[in-house]
C-alpha atoms as a PDB file:
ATOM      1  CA  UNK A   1     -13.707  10.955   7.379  1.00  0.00           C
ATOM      2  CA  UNK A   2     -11.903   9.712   4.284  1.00  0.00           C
ATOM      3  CA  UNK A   3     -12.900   6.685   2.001  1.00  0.00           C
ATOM      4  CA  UNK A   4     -10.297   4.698   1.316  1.00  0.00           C
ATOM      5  CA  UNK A   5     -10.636   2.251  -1.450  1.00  0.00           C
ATOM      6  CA  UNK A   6      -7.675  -0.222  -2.773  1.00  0.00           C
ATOM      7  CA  UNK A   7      -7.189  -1.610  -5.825  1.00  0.00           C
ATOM      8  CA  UNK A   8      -4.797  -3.656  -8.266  1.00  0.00           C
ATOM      9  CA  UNK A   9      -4.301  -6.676  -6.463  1.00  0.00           C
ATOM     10  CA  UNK A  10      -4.261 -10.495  -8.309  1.00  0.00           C
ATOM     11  CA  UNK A  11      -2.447 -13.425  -8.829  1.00  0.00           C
ATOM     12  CA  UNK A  12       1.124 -13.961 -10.270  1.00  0.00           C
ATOM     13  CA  UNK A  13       3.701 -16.042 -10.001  1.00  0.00           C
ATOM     14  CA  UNK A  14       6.939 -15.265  -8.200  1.00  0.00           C
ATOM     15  CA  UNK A  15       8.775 -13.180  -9.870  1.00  0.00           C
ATOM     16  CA  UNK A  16       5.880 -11.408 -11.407  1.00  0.00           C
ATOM     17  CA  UNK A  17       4.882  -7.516 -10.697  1.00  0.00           C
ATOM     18  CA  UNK A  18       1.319  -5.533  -9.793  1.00  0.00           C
ATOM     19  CA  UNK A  19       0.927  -1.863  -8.930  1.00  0.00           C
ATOM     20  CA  UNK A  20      -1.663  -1.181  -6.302  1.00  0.00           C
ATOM     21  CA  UNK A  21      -3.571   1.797  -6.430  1.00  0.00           C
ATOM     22  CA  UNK A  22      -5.908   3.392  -2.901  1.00  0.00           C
ATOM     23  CA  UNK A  23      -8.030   6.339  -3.599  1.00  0.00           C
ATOM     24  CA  UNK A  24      -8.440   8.662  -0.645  1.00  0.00           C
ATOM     25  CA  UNK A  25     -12.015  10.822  -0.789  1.00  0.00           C
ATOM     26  CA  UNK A  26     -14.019  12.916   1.800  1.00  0.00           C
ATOM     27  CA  UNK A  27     -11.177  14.930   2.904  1.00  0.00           C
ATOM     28  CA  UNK A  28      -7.761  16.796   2.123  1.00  0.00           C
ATOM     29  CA  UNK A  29      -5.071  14.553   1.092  1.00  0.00           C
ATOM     30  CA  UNK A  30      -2.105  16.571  -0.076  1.00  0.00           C
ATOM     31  CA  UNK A  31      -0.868  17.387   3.309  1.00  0.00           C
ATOM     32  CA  UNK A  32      -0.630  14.059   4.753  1.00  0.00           C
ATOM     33  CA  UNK A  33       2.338  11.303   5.404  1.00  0.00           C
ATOM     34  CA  UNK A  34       0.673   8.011   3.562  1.00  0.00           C
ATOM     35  CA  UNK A  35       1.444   4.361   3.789  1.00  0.00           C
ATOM     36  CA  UNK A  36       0.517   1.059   2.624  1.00  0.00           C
ATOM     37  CA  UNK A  37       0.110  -1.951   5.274  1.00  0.00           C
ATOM     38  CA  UNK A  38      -0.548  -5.809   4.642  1.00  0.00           C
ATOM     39  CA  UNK A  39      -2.223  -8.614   6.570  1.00  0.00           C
ATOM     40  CA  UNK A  40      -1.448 -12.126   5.904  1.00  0.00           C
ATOM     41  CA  UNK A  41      -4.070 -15.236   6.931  1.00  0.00           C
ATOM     42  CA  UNK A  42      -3.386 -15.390  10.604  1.00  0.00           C
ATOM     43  CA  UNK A  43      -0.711 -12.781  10.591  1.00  0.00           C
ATOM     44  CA  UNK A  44      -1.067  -9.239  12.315  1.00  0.00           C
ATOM     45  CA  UNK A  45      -1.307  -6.381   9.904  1.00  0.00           C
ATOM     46  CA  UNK A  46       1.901  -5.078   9.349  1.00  0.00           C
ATOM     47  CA  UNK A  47       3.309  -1.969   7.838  1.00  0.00           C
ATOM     48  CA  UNK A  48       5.186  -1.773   4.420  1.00  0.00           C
ATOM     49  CA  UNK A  49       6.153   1.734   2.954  1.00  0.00           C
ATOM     50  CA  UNK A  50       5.377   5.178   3.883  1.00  0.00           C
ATOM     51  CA  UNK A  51       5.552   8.336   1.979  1.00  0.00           C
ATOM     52  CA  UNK A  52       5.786  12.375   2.969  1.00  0.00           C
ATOM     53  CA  UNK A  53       2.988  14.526   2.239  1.00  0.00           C
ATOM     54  CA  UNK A  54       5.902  15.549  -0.821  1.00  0.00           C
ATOM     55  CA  UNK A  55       6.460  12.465  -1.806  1.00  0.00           C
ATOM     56  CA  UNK A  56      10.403  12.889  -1.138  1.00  0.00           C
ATOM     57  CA  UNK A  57      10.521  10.937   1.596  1.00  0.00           C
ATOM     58  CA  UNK A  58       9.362   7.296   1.846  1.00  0.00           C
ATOM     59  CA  UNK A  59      10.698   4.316   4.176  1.00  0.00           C
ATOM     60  CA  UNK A  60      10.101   0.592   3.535  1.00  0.00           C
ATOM     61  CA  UNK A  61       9.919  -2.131   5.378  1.00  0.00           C
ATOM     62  CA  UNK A  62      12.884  -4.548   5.409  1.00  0.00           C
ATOM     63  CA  UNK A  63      11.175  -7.348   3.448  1.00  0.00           C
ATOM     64  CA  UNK A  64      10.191  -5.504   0.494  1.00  0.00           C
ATOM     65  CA  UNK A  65      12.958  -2.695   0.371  1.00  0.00           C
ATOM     66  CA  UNK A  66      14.798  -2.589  -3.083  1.00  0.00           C
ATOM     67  CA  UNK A  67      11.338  -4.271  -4.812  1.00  0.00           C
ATOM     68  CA  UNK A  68       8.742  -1.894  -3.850  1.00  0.00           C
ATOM     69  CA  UNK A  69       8.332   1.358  -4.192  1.00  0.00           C
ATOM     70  CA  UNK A  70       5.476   3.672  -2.882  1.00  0.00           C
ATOM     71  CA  UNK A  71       4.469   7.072  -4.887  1.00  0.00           C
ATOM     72  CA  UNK A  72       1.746   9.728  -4.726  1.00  0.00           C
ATOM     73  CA  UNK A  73      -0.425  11.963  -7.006  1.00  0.00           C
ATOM     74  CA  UNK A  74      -1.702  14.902  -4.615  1.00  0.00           C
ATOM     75  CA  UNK A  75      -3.782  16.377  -7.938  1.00  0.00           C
ATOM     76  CA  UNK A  76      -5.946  12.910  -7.637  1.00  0.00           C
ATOM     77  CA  UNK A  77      -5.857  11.875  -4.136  1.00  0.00           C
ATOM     78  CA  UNK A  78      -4.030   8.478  -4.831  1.00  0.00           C
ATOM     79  CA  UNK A  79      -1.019   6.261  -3.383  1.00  0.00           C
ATOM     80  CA  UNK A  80       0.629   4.003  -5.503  1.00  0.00           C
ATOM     81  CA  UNK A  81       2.566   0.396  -4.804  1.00  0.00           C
ATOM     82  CA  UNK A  82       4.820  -0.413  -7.395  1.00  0.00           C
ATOM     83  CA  UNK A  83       5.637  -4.473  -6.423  1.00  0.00           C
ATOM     84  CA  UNK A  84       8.498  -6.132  -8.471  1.00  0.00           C
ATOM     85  CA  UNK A  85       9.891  -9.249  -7.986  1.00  0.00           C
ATOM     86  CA  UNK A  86       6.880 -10.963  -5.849  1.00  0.00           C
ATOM     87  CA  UNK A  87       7.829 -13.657  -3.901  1.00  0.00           C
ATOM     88  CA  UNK A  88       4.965 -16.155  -1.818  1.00  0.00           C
ATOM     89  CA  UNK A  89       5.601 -14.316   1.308  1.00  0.00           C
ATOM     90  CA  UNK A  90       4.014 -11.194  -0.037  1.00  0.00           C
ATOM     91  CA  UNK A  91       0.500 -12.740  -0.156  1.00  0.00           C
ATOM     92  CA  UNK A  92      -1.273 -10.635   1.865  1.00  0.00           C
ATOM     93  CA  UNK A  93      -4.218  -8.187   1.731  1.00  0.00           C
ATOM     94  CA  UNK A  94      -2.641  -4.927   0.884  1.00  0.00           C
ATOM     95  CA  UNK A  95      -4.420  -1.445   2.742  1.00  0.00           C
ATOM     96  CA  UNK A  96      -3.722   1.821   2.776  1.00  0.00           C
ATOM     97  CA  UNK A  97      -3.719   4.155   5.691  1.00  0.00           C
ATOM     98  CA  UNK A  98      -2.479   7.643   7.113  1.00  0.00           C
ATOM     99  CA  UNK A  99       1.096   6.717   7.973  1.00  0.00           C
ATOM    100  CA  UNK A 100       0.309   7.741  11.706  1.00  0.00           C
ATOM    101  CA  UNK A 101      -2.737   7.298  14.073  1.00  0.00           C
ATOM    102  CA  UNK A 102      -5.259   8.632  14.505  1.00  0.00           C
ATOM    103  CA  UNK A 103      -5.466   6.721  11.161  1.00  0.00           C
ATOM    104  CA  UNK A 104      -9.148   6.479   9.023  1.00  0.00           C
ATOM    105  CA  UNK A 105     -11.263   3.909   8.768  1.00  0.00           C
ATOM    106  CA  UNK A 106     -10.000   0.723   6.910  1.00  0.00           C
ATOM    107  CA  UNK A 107     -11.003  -0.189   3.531  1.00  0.00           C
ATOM    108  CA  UNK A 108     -11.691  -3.586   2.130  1.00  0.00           C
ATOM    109  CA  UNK A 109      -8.129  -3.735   1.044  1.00  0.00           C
ATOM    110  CA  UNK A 110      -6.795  -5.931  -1.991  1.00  0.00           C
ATOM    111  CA  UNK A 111      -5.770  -9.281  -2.397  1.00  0.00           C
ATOM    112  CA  UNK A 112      -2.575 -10.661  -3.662  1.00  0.00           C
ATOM    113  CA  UNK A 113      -1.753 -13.756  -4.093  1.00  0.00           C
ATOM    114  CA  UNK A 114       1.650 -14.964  -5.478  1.00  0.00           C
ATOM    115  CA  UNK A 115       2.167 -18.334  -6.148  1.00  0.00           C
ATOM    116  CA  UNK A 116       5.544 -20.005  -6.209  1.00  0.00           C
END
């Protein structure tokens, strides 16, 4: 089983930009599709970009396409969030995750907060 441990979150303002780091340990990562999911207070968690094992392929959800952008390092086992342009609707607690079940056991996740 992997460790998966988030990191990078904060508080901006809107407008403002963090990059979000998750560090993937206990197992081979290289060969794996990765994403990154949030959870809002009272909200289901809910999935925002994915990435090929490569990293030539990635998908975003419609909320955050054109300001996000997911990347990889498969020499040191970490995913990457790239957030621009945070808006108050992106407050969340950010995870990352296998893109597909059976997924790993969640981390603690990170918090962002942007404020408007």
């Amino acid at each position: 089983q992997a460790q998966l441990i988030e990191s990078g979150g904060g508080l901006v303002q809107a407008g403002g930009s963090l990059r979000l780091t998750c560090v993937a340990s206990g197992r081979a990562f290289s060969s794996d599709d990765w994403a990154w999911f949030r959870q809002a207070p009272g909200k289901e968690r809910e999935f925002v970009a994915t990435i090929n094992w490569t990293g030539q392929r990635t998908t975003y959800a419609d909320s955050v396409k054109g300001r996000f952008t997911i990347s990889r390092d498969n020499t040191s086992n970490r995913v990457y969030l790239q957030m621009n342009d945070l808006q108050p609707e992106d407050t969340a607690v950010y995870y990352c995750n296998l893109a597909t079940t059976p997924q790993f056991p969640w981390g603690r996740g990170t918090q962002v907060t942007v404020s408007a």
